[in-house]
Protein backbone atom coordinates (compact mmCIF):
# COMPACT_ATOMS: atom_id res chain seq x y z
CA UNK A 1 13.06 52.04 47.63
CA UNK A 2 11.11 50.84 44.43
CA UNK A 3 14.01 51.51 42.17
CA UNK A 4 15.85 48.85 40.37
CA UNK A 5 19.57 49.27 40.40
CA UNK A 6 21.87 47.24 38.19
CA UNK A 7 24.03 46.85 40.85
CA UNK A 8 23.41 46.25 44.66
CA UNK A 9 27.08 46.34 46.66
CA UNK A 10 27.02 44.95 50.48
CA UNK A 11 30.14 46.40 52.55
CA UNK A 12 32.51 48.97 52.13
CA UNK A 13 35.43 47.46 52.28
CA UNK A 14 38.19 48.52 49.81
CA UNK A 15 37.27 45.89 47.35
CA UNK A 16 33.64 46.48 47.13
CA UNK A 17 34.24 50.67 47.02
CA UNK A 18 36.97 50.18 44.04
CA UNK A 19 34.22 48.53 41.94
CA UNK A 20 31.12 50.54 43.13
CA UNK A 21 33.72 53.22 42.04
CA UNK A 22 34.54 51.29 38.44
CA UNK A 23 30.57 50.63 38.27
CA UNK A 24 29.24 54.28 38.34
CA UNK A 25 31.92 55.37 36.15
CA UNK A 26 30.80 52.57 33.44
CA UNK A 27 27.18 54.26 33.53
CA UNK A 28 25.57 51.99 36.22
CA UNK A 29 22.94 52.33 38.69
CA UNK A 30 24.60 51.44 41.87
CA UNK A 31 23.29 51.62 45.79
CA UNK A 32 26.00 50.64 47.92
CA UNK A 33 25.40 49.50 51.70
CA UNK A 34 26.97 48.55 54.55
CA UNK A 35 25.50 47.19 57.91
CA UNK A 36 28.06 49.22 59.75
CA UNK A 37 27.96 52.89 60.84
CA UNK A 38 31.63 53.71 59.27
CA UNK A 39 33.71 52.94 55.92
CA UNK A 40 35.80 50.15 55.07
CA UNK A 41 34.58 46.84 56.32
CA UNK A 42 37.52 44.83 57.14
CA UNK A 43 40.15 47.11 56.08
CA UNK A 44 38.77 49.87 57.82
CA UNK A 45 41.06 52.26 59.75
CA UNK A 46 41.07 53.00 63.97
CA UNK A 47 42.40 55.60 65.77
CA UNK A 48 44.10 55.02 69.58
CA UNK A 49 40.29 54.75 71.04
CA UNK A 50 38.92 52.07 68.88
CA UNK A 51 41.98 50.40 68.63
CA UNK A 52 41.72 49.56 72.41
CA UNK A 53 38.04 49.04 72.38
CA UNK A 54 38.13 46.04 69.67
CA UNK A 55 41.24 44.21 71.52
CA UNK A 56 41.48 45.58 75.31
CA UNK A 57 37.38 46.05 75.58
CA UNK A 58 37.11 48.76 78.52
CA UNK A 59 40.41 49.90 78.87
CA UNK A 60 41.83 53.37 78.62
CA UNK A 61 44.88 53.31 76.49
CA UNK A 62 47.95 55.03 78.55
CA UNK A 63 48.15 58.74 78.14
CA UNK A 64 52.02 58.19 76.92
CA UNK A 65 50.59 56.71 73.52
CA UNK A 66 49.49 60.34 72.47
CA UNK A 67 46.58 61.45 71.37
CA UNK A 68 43.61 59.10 69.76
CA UNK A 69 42.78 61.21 66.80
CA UNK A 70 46.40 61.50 65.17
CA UNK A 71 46.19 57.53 64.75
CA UNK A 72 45.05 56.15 61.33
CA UNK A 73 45.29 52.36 62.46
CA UNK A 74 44.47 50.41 58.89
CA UNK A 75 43.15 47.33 60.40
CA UNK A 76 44.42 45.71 56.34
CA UNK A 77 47.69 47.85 55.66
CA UNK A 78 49.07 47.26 52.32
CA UNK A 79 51.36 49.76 51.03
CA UNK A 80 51.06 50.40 46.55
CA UNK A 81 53.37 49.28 44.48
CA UNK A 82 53.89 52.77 42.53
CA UNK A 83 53.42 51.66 38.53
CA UNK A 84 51.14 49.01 40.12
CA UNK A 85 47.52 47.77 39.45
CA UNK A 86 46.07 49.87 42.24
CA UNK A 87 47.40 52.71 41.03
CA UNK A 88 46.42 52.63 37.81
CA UNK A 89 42.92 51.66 38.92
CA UNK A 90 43.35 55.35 40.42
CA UNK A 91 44.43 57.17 37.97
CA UNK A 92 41.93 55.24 35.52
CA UNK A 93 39.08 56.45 37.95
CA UNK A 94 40.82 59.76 38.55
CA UNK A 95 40.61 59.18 42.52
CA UNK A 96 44.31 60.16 42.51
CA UNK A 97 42.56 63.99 43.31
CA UNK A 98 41.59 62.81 46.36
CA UNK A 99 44.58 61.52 47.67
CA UNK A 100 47.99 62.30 48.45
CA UNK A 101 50.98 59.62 48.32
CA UNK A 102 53.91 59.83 49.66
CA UNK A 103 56.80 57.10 48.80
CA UNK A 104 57.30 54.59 51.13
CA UNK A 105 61.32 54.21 52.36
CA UNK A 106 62.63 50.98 52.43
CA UNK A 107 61.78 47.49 51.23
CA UNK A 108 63.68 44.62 52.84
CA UNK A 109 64.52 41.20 53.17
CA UNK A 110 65.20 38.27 55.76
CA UNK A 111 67.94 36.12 54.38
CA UNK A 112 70.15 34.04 56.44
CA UNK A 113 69.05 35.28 59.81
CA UNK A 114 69.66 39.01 59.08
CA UNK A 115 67.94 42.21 57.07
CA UNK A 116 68.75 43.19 54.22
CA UNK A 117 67.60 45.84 51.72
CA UNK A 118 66.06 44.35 48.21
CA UNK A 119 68.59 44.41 45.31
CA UNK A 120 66.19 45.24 42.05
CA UNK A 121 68.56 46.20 39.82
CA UNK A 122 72.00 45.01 37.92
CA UNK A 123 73.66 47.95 39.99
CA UNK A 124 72.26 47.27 43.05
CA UNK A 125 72.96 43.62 42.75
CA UNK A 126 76.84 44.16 42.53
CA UNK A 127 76.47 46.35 45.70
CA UNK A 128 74.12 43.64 47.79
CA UNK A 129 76.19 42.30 50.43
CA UNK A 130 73.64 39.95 50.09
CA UNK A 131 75.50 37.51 47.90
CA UNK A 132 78.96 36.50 47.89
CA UNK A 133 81.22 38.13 45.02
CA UNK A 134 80.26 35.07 41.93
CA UNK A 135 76.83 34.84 43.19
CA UNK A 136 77.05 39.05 42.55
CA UNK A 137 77.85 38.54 39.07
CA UNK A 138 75.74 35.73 38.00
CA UNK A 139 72.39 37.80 39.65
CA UNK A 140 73.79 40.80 37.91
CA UNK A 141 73.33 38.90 34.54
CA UNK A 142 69.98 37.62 35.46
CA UNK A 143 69.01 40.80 36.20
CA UNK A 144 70.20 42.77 33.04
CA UNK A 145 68.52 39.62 31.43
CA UNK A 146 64.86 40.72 32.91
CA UNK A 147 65.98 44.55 32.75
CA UNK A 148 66.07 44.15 28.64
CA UNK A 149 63.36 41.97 27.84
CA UNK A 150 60.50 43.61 25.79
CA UNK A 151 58.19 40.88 25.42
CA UNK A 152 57.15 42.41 21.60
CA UNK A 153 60.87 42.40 21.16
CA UNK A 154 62.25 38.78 20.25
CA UNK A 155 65.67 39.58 20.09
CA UNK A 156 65.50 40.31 24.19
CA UNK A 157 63.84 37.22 24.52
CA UNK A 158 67.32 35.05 23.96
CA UNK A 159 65.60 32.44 21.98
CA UNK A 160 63.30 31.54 25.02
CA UNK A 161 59.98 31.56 24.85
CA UNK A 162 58.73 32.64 28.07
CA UNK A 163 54.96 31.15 27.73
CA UNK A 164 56.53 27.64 27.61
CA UNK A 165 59.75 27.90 29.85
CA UNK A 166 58.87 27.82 33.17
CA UNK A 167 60.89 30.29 36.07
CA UNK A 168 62.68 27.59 37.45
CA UNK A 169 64.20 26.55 34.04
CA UNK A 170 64.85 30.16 33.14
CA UNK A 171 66.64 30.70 36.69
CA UNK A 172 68.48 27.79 36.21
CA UNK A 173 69.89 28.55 33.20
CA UNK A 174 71.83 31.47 35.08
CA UNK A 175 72.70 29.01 37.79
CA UNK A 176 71.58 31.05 41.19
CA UNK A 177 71.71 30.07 44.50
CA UNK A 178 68.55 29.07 46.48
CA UNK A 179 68.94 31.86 48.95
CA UNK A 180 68.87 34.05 45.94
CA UNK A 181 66.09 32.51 44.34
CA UNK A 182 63.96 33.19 47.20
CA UNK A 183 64.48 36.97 47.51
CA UNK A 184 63.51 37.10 43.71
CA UNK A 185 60.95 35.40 43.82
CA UNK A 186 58.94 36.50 47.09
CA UNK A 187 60.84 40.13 47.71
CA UNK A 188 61.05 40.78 44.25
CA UNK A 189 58.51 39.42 42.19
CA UNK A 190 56.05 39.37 45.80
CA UNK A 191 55.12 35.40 45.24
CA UNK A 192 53.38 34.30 47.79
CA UNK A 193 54.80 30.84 47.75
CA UNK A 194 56.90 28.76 45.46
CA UNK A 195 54.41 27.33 42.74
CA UNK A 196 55.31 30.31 40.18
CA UNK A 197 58.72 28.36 39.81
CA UNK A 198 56.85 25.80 37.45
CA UNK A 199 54.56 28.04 35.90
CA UNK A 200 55.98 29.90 32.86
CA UNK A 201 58.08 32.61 33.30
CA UNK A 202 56.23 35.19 31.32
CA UNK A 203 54.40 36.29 34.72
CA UNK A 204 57.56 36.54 36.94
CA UNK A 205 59.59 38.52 34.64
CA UNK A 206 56.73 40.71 34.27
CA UNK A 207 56.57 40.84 37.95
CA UNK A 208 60.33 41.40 38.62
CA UNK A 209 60.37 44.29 35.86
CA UNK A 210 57.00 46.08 37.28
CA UNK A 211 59.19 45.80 41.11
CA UNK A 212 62.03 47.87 39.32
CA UNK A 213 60.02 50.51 37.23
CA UNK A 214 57.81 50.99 40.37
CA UNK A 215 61.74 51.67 41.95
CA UNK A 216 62.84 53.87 39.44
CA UNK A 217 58.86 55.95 39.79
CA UNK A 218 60.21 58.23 42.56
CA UNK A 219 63.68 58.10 43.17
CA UNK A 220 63.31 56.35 47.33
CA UNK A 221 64.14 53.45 48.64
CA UNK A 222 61.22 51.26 47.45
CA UNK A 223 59.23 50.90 44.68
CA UNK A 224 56.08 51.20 47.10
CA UNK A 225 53.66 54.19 47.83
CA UNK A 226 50.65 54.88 50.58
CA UNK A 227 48.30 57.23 51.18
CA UNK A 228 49.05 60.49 53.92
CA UNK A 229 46.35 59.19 56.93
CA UNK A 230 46.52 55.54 55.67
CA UNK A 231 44.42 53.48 53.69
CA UNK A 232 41.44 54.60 55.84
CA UNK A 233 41.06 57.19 53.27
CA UNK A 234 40.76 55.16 49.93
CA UNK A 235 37.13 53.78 50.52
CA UNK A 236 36.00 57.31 51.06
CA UNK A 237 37.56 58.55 47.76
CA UNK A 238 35.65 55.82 45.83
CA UNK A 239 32.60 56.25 47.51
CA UNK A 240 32.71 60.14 46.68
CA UNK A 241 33.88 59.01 42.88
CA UNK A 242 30.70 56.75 42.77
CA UNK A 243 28.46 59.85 44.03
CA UNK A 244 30.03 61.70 41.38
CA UNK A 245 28.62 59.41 38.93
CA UNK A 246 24.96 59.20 40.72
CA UNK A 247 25.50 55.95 43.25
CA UNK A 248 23.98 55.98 46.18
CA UNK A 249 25.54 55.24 49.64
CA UNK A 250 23.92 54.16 52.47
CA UNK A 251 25.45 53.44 55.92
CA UNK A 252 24.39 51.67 59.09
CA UNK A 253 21.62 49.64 57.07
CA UNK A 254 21.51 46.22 59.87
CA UNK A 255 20.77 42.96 58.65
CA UNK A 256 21.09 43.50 55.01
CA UNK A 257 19.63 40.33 52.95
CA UNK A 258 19.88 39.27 49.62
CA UNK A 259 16.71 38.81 47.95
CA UNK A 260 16.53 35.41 45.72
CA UNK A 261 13.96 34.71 43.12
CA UNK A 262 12.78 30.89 42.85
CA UNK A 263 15.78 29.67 40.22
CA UNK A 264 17.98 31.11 43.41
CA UNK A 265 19.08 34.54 41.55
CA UNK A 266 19.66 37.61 43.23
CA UNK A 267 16.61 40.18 42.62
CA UNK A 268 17.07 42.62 45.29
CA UNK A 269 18.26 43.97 48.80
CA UNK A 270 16.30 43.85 51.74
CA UNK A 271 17.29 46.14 55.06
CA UNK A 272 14.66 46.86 57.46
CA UNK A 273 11.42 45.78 55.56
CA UNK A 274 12.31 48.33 52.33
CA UNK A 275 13.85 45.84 49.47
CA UNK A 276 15.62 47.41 46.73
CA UNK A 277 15.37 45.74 43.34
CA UNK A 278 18.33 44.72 41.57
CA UNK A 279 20.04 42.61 38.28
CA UNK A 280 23.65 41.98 40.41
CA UNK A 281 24.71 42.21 44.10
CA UNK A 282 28.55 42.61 45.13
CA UNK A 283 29.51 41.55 48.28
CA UNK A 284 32.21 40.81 50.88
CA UNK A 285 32.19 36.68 52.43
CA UNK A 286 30.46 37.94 55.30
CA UNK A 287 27.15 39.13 53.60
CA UNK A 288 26.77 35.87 52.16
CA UNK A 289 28.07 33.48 54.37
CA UNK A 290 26.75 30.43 52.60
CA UNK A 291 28.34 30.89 49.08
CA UNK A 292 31.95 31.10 50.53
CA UNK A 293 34.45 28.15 52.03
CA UNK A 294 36.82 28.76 54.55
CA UNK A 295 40.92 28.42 53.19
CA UNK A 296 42.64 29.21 56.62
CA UNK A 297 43.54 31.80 58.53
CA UNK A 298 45.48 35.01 58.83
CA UNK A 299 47.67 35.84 62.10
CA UNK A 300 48.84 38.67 63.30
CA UNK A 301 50.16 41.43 65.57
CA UNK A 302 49.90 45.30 65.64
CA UNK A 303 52.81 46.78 67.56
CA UNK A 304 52.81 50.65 68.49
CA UNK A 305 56.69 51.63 68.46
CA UNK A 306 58.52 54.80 69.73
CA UNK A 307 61.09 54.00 66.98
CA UNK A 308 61.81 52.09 63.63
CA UNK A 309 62.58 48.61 62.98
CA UNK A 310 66.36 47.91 63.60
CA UNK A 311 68.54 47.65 60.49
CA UNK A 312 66.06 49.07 58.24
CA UNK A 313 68.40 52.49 57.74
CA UNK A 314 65.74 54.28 59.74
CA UNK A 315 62.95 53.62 57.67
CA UNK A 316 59.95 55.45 58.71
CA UNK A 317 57.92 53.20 56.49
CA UNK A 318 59.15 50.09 55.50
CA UNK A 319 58.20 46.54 54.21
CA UNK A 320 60.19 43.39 55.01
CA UNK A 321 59.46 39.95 53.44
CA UNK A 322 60.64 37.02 55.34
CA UNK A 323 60.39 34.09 52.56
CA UNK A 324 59.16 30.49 53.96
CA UNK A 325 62.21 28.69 53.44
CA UNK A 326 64.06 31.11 55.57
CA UNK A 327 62.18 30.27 58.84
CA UNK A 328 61.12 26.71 57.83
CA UNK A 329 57.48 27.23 57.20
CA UNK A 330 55.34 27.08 54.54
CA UNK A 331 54.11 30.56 53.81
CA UNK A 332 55.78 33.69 53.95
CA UNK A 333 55.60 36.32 56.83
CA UNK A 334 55.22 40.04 56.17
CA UNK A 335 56.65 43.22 58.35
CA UNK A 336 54.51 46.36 57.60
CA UNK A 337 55.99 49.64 59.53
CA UNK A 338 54.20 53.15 58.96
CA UNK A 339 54.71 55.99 61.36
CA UNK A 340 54.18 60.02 61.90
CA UNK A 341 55.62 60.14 58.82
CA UNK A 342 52.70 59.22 56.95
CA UNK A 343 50.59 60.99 59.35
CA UNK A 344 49.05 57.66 61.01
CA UNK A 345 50.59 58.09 64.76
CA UNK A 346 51.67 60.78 67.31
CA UNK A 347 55.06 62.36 66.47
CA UNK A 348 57.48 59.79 66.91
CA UNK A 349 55.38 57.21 67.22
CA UNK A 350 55.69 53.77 64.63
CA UNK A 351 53.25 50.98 64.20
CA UNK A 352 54.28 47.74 63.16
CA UNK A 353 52.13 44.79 61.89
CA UNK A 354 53.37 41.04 61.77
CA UNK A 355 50.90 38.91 59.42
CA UNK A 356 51.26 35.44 57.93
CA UNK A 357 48.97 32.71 56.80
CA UNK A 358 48.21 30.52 60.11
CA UNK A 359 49.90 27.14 59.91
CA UNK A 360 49.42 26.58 63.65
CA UNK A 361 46.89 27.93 66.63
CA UNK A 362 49.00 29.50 68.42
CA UNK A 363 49.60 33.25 66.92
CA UNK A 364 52.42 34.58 69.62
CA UNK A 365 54.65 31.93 69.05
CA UNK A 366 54.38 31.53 65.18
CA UNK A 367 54.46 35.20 64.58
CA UNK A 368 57.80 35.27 67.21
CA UNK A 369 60.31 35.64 64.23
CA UNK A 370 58.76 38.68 62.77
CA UNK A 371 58.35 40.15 65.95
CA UNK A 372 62.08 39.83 67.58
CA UNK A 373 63.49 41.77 64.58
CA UNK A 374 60.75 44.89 65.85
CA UNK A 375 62.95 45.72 69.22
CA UNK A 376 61.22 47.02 72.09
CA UNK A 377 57.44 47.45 71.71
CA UNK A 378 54.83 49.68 73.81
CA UNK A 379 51.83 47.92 73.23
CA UNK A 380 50.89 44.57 70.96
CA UNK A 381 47.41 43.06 69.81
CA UNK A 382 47.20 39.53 68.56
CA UNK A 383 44.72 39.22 65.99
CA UNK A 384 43.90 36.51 63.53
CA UNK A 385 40.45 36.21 60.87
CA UNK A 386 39.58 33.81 59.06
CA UNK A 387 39.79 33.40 55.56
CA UNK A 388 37.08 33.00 52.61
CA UNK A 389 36.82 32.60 48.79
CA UNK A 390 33.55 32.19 47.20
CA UNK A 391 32.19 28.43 46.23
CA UNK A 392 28.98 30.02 44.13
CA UNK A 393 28.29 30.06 40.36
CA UNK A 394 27.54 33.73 39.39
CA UNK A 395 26.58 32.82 36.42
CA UNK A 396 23.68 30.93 38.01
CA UNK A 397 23.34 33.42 41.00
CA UNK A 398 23.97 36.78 40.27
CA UNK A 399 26.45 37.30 43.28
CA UNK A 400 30.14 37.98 42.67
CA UNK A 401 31.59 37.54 46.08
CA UNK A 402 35.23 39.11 47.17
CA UNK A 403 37.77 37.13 48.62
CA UNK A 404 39.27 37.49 52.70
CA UNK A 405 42.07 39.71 52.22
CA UNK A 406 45.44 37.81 52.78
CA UNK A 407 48.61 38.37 54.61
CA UNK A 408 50.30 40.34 52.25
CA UNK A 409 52.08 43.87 53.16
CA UNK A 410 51.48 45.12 49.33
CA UNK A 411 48.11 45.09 46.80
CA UNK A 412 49.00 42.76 43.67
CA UNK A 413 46.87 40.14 44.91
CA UNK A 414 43.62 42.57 45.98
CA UNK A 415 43.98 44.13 42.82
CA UNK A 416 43.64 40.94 40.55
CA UNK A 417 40.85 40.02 42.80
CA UNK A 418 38.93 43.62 42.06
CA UNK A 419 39.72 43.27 38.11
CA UNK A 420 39.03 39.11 38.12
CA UNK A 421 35.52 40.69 39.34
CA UNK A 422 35.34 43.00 37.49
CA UNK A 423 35.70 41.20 34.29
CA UNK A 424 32.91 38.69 35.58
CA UNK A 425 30.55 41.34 36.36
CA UNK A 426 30.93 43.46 33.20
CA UNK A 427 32.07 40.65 30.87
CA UNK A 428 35.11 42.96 29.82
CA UNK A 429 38.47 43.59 31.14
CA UNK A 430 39.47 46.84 32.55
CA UNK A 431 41.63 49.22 30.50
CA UNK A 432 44.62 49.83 32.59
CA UNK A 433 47.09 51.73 30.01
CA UNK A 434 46.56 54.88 31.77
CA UNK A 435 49.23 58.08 31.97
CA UNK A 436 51.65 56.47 34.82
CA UNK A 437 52.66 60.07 35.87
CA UNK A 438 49.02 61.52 36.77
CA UNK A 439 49.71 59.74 40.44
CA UNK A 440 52.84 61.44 42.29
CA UNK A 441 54.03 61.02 45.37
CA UNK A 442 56.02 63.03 48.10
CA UNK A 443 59.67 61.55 48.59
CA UNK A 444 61.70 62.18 51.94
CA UNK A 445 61.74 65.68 52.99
């Protein structure tokens, strides 16, 4: 292992693959490796058997559950917004031939106690029995309002200029209800909480608009996508893509440890007395536990369902936002449902995850609001992990650390996190104007 690699990545997780992916293709010597004996870290996938081993230890699940290998449990499920980052990170790397999509059905949102499906258009908006018959017509205007904007276009701009005016003053101006202005903003736009309002409004439009060209992509009922057999199989299509280009992957390497010179730089990998030599190492928080801070904690449940969640029209996939405000907290909570229709459970067989940022210790009854809208259940796991961002200087270091993945159901924030890194390691941004309709995706049969 005398070779010198420009870069070292520790951990397989989806972030670390996309870039040991982005890496090779830029003409880099890369050795990826992971301490564990399969792919994906923390967003690694588990069928029935595993599943049971990490939360019920020695226990056999029930024979009624199906069988273990027609699971694809992603242990991080996020479905793709279609015109999205992630996406075009695929087509950009040409992983898309490894793949295939298939649109997910519904995208939904908890207002006023009930479900309802996302309005992302003027049309829709008139139709939403989510807003009384005025509130219809002033979203409506919004919404052609974000619909026609061009930001190199001034005359769609309305003499605002969206760098300086912030959301809340551009929402304001069409006078819309809070209720409203939380579906926008956290179904719509997918903010996470409500600081975008006074940040300028360039980045929410932008947001709203990418929601409804993602919609228009494929004709369904969401403007999301996701893999056949789950996420599980994303990792392994960048890993193959960074083979392509000469990386090397190796597995099941224990107690991988970062070599530092005496300024404290990273100058190499060591795994069982062989060090490999290197300028950079890319990592995950838990290969370099002393560069990163703890920020909280994500909590959550995976269900296994024998049918949909209620009032989603059926959805065999489905993602439901339920905005803060709406149960009283202070971070949103996310529904994720994926079934045999994606091919990642038994024939008519769903599972469901519940996830929100932690604001208490007590998972089962903070998560309780997500969960009652589920119906009955078979089986549920409780589940939280904490979260980490890195505290280091890479500029001093030579480590660019990912952060925890959070709560969301969808990949906005993963993906600025892979091309914030990406910038940092490469010092250059990543071209992302890529041919939108290279990546297609299977609708409803």
């Amino acid at each position: 292992m005398d070779e010198e690699y420009d870069v070292i990545v520790l951990g397989t997780g989806l972030k670390e693959c996309i870039l040991s992916g982005l890496l090779s293709v830029d003409g880099l010597k890369v050795l990826h490796m992971d301490r564990n004996d399969y792919y994906g870290g923390a967003s690694t996938s588990l069928n029935l058997t595993q599943l049971w081993k990490r939360f019920r230890g020695d226990d056999k699940p029930p024979e009624q559950l199906g069988s273990s290998k027609e699971y694809n449990v992603d242990m991080i499920p996020k479905f793709m917004m279609a015109n999205g980052g992630l996406v075009r990170v695929l087509i950009h790397t040409n992983v898309t031939k490894y793949l295939n999509f298939k649109a997910v059905d519904g995208s939904f949102v908890y207002n006023k106690k009930k479900i309802y499906k996302v309005p992302a258009t003027d049309v829709e908006a008139l139709k939403s029995p989510l807003m009384g018959l005025f509130e219809k017509r002033r979203a409506r205007k919004f919404f052609i309002y974000v619909q026609d904007f061009e930001e190199s276009d001034p005359k769609s701009h309305e003499g605002l200029d969206l760098h300086k005016v912030t959301a809340r003053e551009l929402i304001s101006k069409y006078e819309l209800e809070d209720d409203t202005i939380d579906f926008i903003g956290h179904a719509l736009a997918l903010h996470i909480d409500d600081s975008y309002l006074d940040e300028p409004a360039m980045e929410f439009v932008k947001k709203m608009k990418l929601y409804a060209e993602s919609l228009a992509r494929f004709q369904g009922g969401s403007p999301y996508i996701y893999p056949l057999y789950g996420l599980g199989e994303l990792p392994q299509a960048f890993a193959r893509l960074s083979a392509v280009y000469g990386g090397t992957y190796m597995l099941n390497k224990p107690d991988c440890k970062v070599k530092f010179d005496d300024n404290g730089k990273a100058v190499g990998v060591t795994s069982e007395g062989e060090t490999a030599k290197c300028k950079k190492v890319v990592c995950d928080p838990s290969y370099l536990p002393d560069k990163v801070q703890k920020i909280g904690k994500v909590a959550r449940a995976i269900c296994i369902m024998s049918h949909p969640i209620p009032e989603t029209d059926d959805s065999h996939s489905v993602q439901v936002i339920l905005p803060q405000k709406q149960l009283g907290r202070k971070s949103d909570m996310y529904l994720f449902c994926c079934s045999y229709a994606h091919n990642v459970a038994p024939k008519g067989k769903f599972i469901a995850f519940v996830s929100t940022i932690a604001e208490t210790d007590n998972p089962e009854v903070e998560l309780k609001p997500g969960i009652d809208l589920l119906g009955p259940i078979d089986e549920i796991f409780y589940d939280s992990y904490d979260r980490y961002i890195p505290n280091n200087d890479h500029e001093s270091d030579n480590c660019y650390i990912s952060t925890s993945y959070d709560p969301t159901t969808h990949f906005e924030s993963t993906v600025n996190d892979v091309l914030a890194m990406y910038s940092k390691i490469t010092g250059k941004a990543l071209d992302l104007s890529v041919d939108l309709s290279a990546a297609s995706a299977a609708t409803k049969e």
